[in-house]
PDB file of N, CA and C in Angstrom:
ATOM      1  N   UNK A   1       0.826  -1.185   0.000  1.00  0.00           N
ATOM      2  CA  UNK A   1       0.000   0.000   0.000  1.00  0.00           C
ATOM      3  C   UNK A   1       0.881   1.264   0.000  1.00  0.00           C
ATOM      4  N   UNK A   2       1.976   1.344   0.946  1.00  0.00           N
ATOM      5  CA  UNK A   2       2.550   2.688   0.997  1.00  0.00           C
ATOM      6  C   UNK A   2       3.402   2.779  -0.650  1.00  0.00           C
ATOM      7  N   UNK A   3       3.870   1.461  -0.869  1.00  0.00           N
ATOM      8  CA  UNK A   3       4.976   1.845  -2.179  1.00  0.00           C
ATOM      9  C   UNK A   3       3.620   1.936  -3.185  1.00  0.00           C
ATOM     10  N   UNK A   4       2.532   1.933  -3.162  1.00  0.00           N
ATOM     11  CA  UNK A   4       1.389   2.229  -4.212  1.00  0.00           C
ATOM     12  C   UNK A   4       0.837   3.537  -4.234  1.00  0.00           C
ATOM     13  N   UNK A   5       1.174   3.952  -3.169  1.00  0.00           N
ATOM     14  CA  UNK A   5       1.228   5.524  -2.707  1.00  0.00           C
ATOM     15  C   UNK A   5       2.255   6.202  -3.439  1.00  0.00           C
ATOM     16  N   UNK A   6       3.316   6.025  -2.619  1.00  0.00           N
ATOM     17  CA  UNK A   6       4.733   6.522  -3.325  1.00  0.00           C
ATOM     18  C   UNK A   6       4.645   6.819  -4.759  1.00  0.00           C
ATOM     19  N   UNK A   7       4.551   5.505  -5.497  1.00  0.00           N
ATOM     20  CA  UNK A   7       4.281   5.461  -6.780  1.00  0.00           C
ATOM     21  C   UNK A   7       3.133   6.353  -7.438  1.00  0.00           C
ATOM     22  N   UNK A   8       1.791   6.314  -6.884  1.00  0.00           N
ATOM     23  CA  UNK A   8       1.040   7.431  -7.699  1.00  0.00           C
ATOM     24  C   UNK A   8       1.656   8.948  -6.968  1.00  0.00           C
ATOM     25  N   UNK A   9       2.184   8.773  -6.205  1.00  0.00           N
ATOM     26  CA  UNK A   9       2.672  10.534  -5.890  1.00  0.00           C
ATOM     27  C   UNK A   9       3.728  10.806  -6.740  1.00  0.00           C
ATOM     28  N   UNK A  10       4.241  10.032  -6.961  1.00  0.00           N
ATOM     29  CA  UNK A  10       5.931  10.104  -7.917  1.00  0.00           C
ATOM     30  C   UNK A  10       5.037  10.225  -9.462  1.00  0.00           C
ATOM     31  N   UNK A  11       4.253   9.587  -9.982  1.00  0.00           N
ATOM     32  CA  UNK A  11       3.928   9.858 -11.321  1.00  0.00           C
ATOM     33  C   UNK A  11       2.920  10.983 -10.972  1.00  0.00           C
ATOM     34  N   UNK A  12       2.274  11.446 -10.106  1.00  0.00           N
ATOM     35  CA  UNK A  12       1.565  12.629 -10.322  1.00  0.00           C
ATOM     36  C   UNK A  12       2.327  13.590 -10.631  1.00  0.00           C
ATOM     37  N   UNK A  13       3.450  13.654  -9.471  1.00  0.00           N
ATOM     38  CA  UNK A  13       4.646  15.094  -9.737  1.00  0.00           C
ATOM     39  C   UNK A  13       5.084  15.412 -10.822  1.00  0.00           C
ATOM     40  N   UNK A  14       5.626  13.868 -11.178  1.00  0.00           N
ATOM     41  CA  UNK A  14       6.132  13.936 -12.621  1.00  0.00           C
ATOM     42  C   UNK A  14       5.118  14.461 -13.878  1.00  0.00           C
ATOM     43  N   UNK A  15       3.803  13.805 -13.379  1.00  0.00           N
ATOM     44  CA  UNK A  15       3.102  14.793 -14.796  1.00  0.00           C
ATOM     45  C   UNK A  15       2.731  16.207 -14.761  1.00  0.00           C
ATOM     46  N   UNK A  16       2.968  16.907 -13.594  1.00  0.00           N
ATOM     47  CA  UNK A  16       2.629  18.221 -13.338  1.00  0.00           C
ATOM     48  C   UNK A  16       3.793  18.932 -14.104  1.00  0.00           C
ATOM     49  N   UNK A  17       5.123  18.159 -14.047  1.00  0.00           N
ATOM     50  CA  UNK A  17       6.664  18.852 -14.105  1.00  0.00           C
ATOM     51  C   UNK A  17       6.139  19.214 -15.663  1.00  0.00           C
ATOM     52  N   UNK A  18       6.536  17.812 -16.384  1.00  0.00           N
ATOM     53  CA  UNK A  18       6.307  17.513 -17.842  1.00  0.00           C
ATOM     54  C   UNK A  18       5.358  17.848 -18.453  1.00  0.00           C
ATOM     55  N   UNK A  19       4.003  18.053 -18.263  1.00  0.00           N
ATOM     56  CA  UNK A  19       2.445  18.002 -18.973  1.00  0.00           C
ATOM     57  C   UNK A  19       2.744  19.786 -19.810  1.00  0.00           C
ATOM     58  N   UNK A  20       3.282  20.725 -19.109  1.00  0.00           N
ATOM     59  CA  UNK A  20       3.150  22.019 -19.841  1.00  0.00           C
ATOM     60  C   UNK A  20       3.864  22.139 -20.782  1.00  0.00           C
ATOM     61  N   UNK A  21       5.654  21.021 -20.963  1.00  0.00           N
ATOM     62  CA  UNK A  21       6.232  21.095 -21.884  1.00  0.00           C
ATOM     63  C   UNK A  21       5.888  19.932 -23.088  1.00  0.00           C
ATOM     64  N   UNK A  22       5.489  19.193 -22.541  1.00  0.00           N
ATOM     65  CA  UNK A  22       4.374  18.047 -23.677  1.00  0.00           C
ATOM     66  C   UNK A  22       3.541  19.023 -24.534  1.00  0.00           C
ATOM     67  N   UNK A  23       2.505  19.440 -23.518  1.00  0.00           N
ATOM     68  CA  UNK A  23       1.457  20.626 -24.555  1.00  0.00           C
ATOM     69  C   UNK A  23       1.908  21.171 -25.513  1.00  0.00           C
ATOM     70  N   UNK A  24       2.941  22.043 -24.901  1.00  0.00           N
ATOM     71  CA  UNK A  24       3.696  23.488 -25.361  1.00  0.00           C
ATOM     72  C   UNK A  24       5.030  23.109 -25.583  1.00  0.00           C
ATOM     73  N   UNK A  25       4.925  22.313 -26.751  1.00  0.00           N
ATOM     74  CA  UNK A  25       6.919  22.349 -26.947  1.00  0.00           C
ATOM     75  C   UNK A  25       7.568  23.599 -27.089  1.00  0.00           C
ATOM     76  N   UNK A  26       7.393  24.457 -28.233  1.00  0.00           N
ATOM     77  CA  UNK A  26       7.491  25.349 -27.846  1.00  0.00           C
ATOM     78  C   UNK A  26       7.032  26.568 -27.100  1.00  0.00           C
ATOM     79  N   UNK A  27       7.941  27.733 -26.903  1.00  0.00           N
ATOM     80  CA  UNK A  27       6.958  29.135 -26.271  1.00  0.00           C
ATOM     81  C   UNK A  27       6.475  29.489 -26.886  1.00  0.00           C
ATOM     82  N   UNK A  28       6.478  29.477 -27.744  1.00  0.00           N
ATOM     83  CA  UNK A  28       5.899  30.676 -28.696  1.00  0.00           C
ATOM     84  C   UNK A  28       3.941  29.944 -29.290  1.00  0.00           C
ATOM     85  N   UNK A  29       4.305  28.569 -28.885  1.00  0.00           N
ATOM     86  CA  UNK A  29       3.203  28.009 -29.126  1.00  0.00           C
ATOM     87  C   UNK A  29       1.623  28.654 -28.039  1.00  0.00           C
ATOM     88  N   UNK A  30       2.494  28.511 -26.682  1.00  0.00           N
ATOM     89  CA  UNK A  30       1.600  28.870 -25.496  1.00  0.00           C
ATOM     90  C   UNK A  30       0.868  30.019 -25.323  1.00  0.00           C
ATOM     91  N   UNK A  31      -0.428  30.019 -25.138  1.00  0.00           N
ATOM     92  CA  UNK A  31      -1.369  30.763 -24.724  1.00  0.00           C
ATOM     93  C   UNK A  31      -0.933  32.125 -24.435  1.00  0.00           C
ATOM     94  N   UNK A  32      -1.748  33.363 -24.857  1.00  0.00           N
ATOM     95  CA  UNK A  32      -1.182  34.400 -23.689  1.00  0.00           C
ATOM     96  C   UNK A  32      -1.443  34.197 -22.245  1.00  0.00           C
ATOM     97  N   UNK A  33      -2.230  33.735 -22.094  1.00  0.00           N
ATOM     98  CA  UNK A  33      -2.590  33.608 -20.614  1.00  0.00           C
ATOM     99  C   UNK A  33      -1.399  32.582 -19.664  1.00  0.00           C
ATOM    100  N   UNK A  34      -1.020  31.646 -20.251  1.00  0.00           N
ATOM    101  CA  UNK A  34      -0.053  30.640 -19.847  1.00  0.00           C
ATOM    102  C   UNK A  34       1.158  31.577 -19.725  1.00  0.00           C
ATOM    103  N   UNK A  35       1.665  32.343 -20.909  1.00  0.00           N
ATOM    104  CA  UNK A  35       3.126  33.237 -20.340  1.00  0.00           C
ATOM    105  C   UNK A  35       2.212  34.089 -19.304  1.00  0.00           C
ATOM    106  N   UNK A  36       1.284  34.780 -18.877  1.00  0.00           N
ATOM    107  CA  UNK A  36       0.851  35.426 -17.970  1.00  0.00           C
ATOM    108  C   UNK A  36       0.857  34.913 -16.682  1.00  0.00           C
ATOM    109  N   UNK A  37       0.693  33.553 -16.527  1.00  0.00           N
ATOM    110  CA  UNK A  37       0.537  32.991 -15.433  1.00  0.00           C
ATOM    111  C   UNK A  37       2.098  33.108 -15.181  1.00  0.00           C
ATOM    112  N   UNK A  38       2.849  32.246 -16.067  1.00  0.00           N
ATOM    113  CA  UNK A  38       4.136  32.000 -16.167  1.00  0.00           C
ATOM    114  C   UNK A  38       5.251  33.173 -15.188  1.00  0.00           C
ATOM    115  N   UNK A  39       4.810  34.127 -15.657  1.00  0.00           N
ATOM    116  CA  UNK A  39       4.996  35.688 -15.112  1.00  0.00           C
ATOM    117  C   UNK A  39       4.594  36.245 -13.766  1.00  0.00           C
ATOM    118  N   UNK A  40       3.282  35.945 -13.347  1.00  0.00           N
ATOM    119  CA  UNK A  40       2.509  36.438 -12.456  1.00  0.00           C
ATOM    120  C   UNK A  40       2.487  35.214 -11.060  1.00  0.00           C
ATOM    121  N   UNK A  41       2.622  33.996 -11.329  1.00  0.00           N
ATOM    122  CA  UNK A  41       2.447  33.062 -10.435  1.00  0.00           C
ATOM    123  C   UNK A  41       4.187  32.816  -9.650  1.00  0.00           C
ATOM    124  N   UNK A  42       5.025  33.065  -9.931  1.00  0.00           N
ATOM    125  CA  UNK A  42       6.219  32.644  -8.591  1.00  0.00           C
ATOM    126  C   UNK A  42       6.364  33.836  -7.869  1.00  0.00           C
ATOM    127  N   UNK A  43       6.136  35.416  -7.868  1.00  0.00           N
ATOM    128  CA  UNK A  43       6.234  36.194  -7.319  1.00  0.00           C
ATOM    129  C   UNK A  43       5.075  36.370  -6.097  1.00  0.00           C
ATOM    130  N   UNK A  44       3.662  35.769  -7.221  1.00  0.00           N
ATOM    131  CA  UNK A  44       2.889  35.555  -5.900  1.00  0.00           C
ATOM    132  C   UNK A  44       3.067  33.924  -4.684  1.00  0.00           C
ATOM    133  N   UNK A  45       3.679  33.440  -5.305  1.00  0.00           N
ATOM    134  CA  UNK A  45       3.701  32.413  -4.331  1.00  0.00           C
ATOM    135  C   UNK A  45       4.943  32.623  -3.510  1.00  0.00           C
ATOM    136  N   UNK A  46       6.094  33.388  -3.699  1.00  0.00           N
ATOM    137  CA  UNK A  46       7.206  33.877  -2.752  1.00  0.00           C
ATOM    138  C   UNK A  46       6.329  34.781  -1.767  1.00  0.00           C
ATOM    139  N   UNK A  47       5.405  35.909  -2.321  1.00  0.00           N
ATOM    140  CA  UNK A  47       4.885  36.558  -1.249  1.00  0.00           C
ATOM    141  C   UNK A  47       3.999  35.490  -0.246  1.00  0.00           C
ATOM    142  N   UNK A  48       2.925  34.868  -0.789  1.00  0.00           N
ATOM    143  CA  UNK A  48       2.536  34.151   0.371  1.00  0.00           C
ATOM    144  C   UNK A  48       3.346  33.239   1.138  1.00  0.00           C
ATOM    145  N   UNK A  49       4.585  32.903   0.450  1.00  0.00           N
ATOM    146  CA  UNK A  49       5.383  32.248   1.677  1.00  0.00           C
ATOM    147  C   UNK A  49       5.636  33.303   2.580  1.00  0.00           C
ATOM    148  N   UNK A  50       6.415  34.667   2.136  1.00  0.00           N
ATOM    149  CA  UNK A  50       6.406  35.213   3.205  1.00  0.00           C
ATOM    150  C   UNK A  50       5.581  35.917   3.908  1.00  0.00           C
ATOM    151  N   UNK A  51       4.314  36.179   3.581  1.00  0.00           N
ATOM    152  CA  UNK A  51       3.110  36.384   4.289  1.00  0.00           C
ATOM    153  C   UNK A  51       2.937  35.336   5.912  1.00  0.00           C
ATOM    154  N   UNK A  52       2.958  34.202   5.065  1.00  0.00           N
ATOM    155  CA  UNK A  52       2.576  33.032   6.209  1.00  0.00           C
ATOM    156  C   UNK A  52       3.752  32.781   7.348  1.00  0.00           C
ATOM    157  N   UNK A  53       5.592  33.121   6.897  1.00  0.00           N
ATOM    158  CA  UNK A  53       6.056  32.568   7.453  1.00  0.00           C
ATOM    159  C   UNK A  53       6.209  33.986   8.726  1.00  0.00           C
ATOM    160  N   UNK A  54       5.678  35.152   8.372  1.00  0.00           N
ATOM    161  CA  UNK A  54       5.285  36.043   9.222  1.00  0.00           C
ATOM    162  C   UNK A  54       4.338  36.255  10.204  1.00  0.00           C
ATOM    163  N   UNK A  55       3.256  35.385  10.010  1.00  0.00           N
ATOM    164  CA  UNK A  55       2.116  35.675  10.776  1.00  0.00           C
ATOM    165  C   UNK A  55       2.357  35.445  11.839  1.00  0.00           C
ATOM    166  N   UNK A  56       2.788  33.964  12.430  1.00  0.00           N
ATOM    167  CA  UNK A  56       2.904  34.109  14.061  1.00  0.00           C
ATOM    168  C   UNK A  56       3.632  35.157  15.104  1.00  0.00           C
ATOM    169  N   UNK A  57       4.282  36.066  14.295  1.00  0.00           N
ATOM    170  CA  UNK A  57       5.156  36.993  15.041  1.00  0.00           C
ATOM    171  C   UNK A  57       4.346  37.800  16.034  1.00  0.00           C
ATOM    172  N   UNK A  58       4.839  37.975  17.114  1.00  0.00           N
ATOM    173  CA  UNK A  58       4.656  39.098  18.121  1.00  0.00           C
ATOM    174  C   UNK A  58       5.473  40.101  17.871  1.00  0.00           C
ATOM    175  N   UNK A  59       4.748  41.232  17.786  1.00  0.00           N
ATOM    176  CA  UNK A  59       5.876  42.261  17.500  1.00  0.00           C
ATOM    177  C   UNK A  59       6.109  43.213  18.869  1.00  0.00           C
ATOM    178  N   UNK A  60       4.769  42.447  20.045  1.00  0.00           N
ATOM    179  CA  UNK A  60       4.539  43.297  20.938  1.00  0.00           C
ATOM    180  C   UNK A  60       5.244  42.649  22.096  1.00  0.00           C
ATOM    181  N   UNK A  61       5.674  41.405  22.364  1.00  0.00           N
ATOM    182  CA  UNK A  61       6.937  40.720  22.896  1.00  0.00           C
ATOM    183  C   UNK A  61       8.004  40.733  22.440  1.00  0.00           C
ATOM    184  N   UNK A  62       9.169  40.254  23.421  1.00  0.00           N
ATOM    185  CA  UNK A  62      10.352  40.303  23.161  1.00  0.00           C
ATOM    186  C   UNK A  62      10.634  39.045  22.060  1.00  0.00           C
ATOM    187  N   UNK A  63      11.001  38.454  20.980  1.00  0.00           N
ATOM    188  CA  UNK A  63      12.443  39.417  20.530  1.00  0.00           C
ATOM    189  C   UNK A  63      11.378  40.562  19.612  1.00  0.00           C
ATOM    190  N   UNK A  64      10.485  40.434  19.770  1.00  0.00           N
ATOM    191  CA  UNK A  64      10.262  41.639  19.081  1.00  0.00           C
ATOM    192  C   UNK A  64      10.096  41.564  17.186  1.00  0.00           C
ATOM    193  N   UNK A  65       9.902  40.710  16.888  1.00  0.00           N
ATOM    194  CA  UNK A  65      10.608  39.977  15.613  1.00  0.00           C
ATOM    195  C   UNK A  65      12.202  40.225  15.156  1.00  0.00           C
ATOM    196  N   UNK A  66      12.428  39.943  15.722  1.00  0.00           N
ATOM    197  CA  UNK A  66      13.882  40.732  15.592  1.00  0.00           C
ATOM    198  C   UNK A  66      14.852  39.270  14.414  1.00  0.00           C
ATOM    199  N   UNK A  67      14.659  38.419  14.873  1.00  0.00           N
ATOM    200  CA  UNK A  67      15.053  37.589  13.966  1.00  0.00           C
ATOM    201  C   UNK A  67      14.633  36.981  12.821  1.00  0.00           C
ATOM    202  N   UNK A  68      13.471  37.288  12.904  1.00  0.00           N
ATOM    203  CA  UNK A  68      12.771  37.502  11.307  1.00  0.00           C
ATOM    204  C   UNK A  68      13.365  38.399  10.681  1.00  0.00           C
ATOM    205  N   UNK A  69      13.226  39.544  11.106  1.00  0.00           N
ATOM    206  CA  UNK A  69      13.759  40.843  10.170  1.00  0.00           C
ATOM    207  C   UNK A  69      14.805  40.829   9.517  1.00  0.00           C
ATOM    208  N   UNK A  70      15.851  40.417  10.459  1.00  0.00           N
ATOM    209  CA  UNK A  70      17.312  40.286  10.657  1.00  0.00           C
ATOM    210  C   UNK A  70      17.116  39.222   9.714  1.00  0.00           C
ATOM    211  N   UNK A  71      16.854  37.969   9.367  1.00  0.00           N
ATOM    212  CA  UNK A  71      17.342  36.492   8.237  1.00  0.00           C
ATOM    213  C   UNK A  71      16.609  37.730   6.829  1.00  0.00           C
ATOM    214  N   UNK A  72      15.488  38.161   7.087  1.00  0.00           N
ATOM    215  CA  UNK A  72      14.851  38.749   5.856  1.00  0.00           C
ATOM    216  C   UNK A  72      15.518  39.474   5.314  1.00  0.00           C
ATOM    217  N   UNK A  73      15.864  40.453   5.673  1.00  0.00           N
ATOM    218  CA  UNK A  73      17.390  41.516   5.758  1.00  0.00           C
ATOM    219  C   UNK A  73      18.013  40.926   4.744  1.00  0.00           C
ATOM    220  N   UNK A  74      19.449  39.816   5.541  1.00  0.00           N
ATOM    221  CA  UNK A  74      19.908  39.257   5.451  1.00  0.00           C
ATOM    222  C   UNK A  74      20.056  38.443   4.129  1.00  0.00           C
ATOM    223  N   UNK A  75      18.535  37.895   3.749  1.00  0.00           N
ATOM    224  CA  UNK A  75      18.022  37.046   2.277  1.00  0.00           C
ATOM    225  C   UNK A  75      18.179  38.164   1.279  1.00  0.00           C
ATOM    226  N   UNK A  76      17.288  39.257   1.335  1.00  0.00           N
ATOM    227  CA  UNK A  76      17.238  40.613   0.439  1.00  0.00           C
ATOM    228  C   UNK A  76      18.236  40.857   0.144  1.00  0.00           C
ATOM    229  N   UNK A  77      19.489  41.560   1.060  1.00  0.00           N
ATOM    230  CA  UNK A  77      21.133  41.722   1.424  1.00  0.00           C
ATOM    231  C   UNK A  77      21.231  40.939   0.145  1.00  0.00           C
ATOM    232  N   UNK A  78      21.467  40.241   0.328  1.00  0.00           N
ATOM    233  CA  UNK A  78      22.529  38.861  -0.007  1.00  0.00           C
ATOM    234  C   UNK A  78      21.955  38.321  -1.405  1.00  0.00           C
ATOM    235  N   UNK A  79      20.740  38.574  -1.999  1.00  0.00           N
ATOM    236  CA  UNK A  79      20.384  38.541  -3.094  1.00  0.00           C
ATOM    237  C   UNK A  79      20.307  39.309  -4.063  1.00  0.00           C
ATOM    238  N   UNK A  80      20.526  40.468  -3.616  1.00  0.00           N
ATOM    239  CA  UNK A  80      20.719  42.023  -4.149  1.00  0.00           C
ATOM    240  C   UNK A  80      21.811  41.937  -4.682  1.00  0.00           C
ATOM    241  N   UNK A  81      23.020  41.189  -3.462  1.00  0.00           N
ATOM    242  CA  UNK A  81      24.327  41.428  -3.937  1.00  0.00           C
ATOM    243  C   UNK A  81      24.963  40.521  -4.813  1.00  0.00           C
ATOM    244  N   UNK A  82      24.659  39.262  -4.595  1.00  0.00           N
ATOM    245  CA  UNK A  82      25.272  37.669  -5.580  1.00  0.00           C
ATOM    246  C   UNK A  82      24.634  37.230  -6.409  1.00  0.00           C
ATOM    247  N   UNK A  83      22.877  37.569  -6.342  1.00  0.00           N
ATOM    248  CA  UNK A  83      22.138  36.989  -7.217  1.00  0.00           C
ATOM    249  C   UNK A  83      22.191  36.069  -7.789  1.00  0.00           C
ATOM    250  N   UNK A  84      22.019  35.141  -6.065  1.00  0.00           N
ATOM    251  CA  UNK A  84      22.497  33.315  -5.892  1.00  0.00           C
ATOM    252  C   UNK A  84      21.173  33.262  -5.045  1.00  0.00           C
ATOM    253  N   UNK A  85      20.192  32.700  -5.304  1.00  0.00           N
ATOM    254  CA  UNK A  85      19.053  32.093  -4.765  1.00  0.00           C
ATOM    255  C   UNK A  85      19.182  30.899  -3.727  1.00  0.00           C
ATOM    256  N   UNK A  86      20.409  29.618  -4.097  1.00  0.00           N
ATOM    257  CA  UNK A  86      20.446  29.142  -2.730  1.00  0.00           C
ATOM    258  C   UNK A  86      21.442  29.341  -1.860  1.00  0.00           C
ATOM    259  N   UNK A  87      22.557  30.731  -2.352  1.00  0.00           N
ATOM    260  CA  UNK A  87      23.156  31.304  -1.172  1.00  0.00           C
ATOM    261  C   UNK A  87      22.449  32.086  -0.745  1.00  0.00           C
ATOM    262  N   UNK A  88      21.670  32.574  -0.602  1.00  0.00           N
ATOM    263  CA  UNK A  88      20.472  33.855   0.121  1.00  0.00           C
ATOM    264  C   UNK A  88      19.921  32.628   0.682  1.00  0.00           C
ATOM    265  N   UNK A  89      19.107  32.144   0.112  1.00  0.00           N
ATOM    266  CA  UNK A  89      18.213  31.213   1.080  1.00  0.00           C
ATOM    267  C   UNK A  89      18.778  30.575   2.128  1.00  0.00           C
ATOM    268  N   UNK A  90      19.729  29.907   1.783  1.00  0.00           N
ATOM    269  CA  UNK A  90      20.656  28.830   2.732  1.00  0.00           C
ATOM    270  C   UNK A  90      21.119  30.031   3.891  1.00  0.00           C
ATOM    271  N   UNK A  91      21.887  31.158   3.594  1.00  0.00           N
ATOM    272  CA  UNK A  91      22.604  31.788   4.598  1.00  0.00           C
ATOM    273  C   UNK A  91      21.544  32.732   5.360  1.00  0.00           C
ATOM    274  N   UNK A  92      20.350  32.734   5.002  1.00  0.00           N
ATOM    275  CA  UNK A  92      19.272  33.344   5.514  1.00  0.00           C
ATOM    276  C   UNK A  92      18.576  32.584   6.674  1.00  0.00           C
ATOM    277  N   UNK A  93      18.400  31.236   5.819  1.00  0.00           N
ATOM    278  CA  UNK A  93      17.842  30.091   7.028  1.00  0.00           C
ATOM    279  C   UNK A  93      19.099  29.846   8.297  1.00  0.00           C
ATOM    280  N   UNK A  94      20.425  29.348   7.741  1.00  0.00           N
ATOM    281  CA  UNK A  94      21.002  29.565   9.257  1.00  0.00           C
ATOM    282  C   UNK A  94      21.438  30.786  10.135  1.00  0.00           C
ATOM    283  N   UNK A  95      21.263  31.919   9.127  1.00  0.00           N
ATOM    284  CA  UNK A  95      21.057  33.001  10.369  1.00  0.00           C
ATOM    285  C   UNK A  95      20.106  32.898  11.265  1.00  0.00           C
ATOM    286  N   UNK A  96      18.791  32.801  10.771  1.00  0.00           N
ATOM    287  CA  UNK A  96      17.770  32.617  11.575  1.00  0.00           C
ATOM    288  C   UNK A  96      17.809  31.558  12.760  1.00  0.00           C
ATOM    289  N   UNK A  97      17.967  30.314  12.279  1.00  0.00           N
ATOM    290  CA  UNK A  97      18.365  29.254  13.570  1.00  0.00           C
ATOM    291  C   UNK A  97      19.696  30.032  14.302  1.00  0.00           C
ATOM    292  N   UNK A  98      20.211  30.306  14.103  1.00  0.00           N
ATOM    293  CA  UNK A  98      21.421  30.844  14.680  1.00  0.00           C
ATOM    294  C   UNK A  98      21.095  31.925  15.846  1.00  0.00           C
ATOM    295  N   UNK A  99      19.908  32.646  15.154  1.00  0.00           N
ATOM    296  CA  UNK A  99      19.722  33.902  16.236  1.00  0.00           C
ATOM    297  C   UNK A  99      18.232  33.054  17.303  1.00  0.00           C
ATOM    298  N   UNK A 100      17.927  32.378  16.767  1.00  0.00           N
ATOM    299  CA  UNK A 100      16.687  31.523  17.552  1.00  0.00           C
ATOM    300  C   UNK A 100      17.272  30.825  18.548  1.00  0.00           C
ATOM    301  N   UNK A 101      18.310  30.554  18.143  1.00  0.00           N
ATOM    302  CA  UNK A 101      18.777  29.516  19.093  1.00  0.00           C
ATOM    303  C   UNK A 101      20.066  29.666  20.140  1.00  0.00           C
ATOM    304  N   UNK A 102      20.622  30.947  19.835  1.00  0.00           N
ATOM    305  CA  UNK A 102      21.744  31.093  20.236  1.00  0.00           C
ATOM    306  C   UNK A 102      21.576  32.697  21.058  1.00  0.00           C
ATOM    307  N   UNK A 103      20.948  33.380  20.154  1.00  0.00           N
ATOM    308  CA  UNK A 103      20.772  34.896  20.674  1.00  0.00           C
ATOM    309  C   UNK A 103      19.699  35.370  21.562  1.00  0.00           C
ATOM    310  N   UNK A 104      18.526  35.150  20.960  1.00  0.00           N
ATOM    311  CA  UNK A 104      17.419  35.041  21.750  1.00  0.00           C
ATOM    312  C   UNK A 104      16.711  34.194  22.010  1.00  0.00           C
TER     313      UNK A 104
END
């Protein structure tokens, strides 16, 4: 049962990956609406990550969000400057454990 699981989760992923470049071999083939999405959909899904990974904050206790700010900072910083997506991310996430766990 579980490796029958596994298995339809592994070919679902896989047809989500593949199914738009099957359709659409090429770009130029695709919909306007598809480059629209194409365009419009990872910027909104970075914001709701960081929407959500904000909400539990107290801003009215100590740390104050202070280590949110500080890794966010930090991600922005650091992507501004190398315009390396998993050096921002990576050195963003262990700042954060770093100040969670060590500072405050």
């Amino acid at each position: 049962m579980v490796l029958a699981t596994i298995l339809i989760l592994a070919i679902g992923t896989a047809l989500t990956r593949f199914l738009p470049f099957i359709l659409f071999p090429n770009a130029e083939s695709a919909p306007k609406y598809v480059h629209y999405l194409g365009n419009v959909l990872p910027p909104a899904a970075i914001s709701l990550l960081v929407v959500y990974s904000f909400r539990d904050i107290s801003f009215a206790s100590a740390p104050h969000g202070l280590p949110e700010i500080l890794a966010v900072a930090a991600v922005a910083g650091l992507h501004i400057w190398r315009n390396n997506t998993l050096l921002s991310i990576g050195a963003g996430t262990a700042l954060y454990m770093i100040l969670v766990q060590f500072v405050f």
